[in-house]
N, C-alpha and C. Protein backbone atom coordinates (compact mmCIF):
# COMPACT_ATOMS: atom_id res chain seq x y z
N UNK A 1 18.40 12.14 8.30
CA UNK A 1 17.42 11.31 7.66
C UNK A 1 16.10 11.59 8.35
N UNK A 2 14.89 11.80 7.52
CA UNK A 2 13.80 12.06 7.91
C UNK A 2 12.49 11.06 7.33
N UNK A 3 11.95 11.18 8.00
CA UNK A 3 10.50 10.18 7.39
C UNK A 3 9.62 10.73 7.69
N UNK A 4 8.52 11.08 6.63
CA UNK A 4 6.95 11.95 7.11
C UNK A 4 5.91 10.00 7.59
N UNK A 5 5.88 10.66 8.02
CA UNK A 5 4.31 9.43 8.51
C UNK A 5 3.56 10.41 9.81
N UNK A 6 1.87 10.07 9.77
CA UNK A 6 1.28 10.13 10.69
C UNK A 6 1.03 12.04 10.52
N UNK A 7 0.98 12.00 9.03
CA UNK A 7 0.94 13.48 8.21
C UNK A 7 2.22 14.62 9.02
N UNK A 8 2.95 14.23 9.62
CA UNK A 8 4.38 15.42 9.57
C UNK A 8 5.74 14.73 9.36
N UNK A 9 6.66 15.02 9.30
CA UNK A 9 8.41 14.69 9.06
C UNK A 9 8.47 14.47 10.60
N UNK A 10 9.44 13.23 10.68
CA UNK A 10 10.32 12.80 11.57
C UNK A 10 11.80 12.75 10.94
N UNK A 11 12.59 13.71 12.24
CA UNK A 11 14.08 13.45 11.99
C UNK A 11 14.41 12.14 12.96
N UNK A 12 14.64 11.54 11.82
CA UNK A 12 15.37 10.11 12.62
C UNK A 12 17.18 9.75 12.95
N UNK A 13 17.79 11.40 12.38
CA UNK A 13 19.02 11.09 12.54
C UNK A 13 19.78 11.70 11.62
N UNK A 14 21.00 12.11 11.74
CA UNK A 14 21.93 12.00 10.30
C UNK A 14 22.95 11.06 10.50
N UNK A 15 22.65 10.47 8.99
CA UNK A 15 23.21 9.28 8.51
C UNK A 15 24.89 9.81 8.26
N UNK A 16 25.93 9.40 8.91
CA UNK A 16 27.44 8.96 8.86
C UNK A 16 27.80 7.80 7.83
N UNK A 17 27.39 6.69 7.92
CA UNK A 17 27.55 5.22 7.59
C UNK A 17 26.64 4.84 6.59
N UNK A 18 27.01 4.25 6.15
CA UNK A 18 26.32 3.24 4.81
C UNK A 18 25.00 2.13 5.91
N UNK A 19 25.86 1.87 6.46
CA UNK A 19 24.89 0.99 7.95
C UNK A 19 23.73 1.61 8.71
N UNK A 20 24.21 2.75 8.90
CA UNK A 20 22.78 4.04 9.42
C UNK A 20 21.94 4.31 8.49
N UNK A 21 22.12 4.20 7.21
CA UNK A 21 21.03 4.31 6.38
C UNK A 21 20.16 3.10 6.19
N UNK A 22 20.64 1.88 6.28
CA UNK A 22 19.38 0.94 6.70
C UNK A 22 19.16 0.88 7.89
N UNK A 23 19.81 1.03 9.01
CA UNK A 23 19.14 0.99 10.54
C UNK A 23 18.04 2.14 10.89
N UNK A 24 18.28 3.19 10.24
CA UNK A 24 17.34 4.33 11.11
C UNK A 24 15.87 3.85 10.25
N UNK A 25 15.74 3.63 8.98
CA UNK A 25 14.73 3.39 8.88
C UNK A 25 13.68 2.11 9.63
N UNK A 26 14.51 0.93 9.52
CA UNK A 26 14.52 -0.24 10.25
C UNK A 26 13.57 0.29 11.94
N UNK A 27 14.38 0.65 12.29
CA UNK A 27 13.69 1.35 13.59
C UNK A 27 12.45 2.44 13.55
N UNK A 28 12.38 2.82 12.40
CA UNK A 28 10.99 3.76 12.04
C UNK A 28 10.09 2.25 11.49
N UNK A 29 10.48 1.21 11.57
CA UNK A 29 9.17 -0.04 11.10
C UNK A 29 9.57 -0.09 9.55
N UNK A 30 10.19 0.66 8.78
CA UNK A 30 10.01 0.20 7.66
C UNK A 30 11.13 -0.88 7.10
N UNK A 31 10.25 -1.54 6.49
CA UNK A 31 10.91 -3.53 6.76
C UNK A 31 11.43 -3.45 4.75
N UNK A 32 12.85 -3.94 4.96
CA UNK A 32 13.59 -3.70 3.81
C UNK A 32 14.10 -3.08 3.05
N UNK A 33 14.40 -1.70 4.11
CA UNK A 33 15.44 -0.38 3.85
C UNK A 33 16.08 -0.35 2.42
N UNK A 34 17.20 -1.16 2.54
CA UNK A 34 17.74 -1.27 1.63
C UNK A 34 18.09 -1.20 0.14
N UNK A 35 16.14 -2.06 -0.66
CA UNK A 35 15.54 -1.94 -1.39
C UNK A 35 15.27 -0.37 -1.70
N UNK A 36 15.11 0.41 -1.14
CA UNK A 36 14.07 1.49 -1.20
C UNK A 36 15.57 2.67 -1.32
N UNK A 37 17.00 2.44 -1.09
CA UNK A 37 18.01 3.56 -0.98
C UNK A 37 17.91 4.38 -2.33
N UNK A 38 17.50 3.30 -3.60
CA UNK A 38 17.72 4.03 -4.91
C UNK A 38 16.65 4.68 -5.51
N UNK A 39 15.63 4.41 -4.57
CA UNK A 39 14.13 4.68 -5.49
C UNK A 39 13.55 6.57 -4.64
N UNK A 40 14.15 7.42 -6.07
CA UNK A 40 14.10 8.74 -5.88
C UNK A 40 12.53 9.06 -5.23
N UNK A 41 11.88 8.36 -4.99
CA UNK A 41 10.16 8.20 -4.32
C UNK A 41 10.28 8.15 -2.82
N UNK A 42 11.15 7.86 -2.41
CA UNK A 42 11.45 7.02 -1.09
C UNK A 42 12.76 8.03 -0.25
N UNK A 43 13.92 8.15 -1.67
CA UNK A 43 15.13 8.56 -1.01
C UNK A 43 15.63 10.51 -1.74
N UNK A 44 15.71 10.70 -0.92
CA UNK A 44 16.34 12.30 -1.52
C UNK A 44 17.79 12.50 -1.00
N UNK A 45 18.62 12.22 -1.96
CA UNK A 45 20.00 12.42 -1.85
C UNK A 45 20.43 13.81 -1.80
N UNK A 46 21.42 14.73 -0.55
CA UNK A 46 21.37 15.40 -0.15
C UNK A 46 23.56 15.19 -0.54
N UNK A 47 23.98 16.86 -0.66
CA UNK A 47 25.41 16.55 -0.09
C UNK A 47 26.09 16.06 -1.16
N UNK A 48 25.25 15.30 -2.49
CA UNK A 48 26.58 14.31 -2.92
C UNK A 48 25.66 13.44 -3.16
N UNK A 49 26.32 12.34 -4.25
CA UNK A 49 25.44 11.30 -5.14
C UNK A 49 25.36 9.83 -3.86
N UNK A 50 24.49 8.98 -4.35
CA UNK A 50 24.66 7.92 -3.10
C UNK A 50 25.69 7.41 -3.35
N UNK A 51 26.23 6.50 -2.57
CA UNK A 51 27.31 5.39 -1.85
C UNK A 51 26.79 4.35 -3.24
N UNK A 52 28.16 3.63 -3.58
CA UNK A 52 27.61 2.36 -4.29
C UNK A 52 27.68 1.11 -2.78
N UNK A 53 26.26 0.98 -3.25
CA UNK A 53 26.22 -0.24 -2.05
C UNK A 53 26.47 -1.99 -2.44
N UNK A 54 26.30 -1.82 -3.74
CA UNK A 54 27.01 -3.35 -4.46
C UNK A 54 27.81 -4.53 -3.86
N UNK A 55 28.13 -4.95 -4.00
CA UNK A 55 29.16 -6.02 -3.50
C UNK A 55 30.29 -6.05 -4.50
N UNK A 56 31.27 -5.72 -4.17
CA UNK A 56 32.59 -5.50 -4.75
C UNK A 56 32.64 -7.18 -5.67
């Protein structure tokens, strides 16, 4: 997982877990991860389609 800010890419990690994908951003400051997993602006799905994160 990467985030550009401050005009270059930061690798913040590769994401394992459904849980690492809201924490690493969380720790880069950005407040409400979660929101932002589906929005192709924000997220580039790599590997494979996303995780359904729903509530069963």
């Amino acid at each position: 997982m990467s985030v550009h800010r401050r005009g270059r890419d930061e690798i913040l990690g590769m994401a394992y877990s459904d849980h690492e994908l809201v924490v690493f951003p969380e720790g880069a400051g950005i407040a409400g991860p979660e929101a932002l997993l589906d929005d192709p602006g924000w997220v580039e799905w790599r590997d494979g389609p996303a995780h359904d994160l729903s509530a069963a």
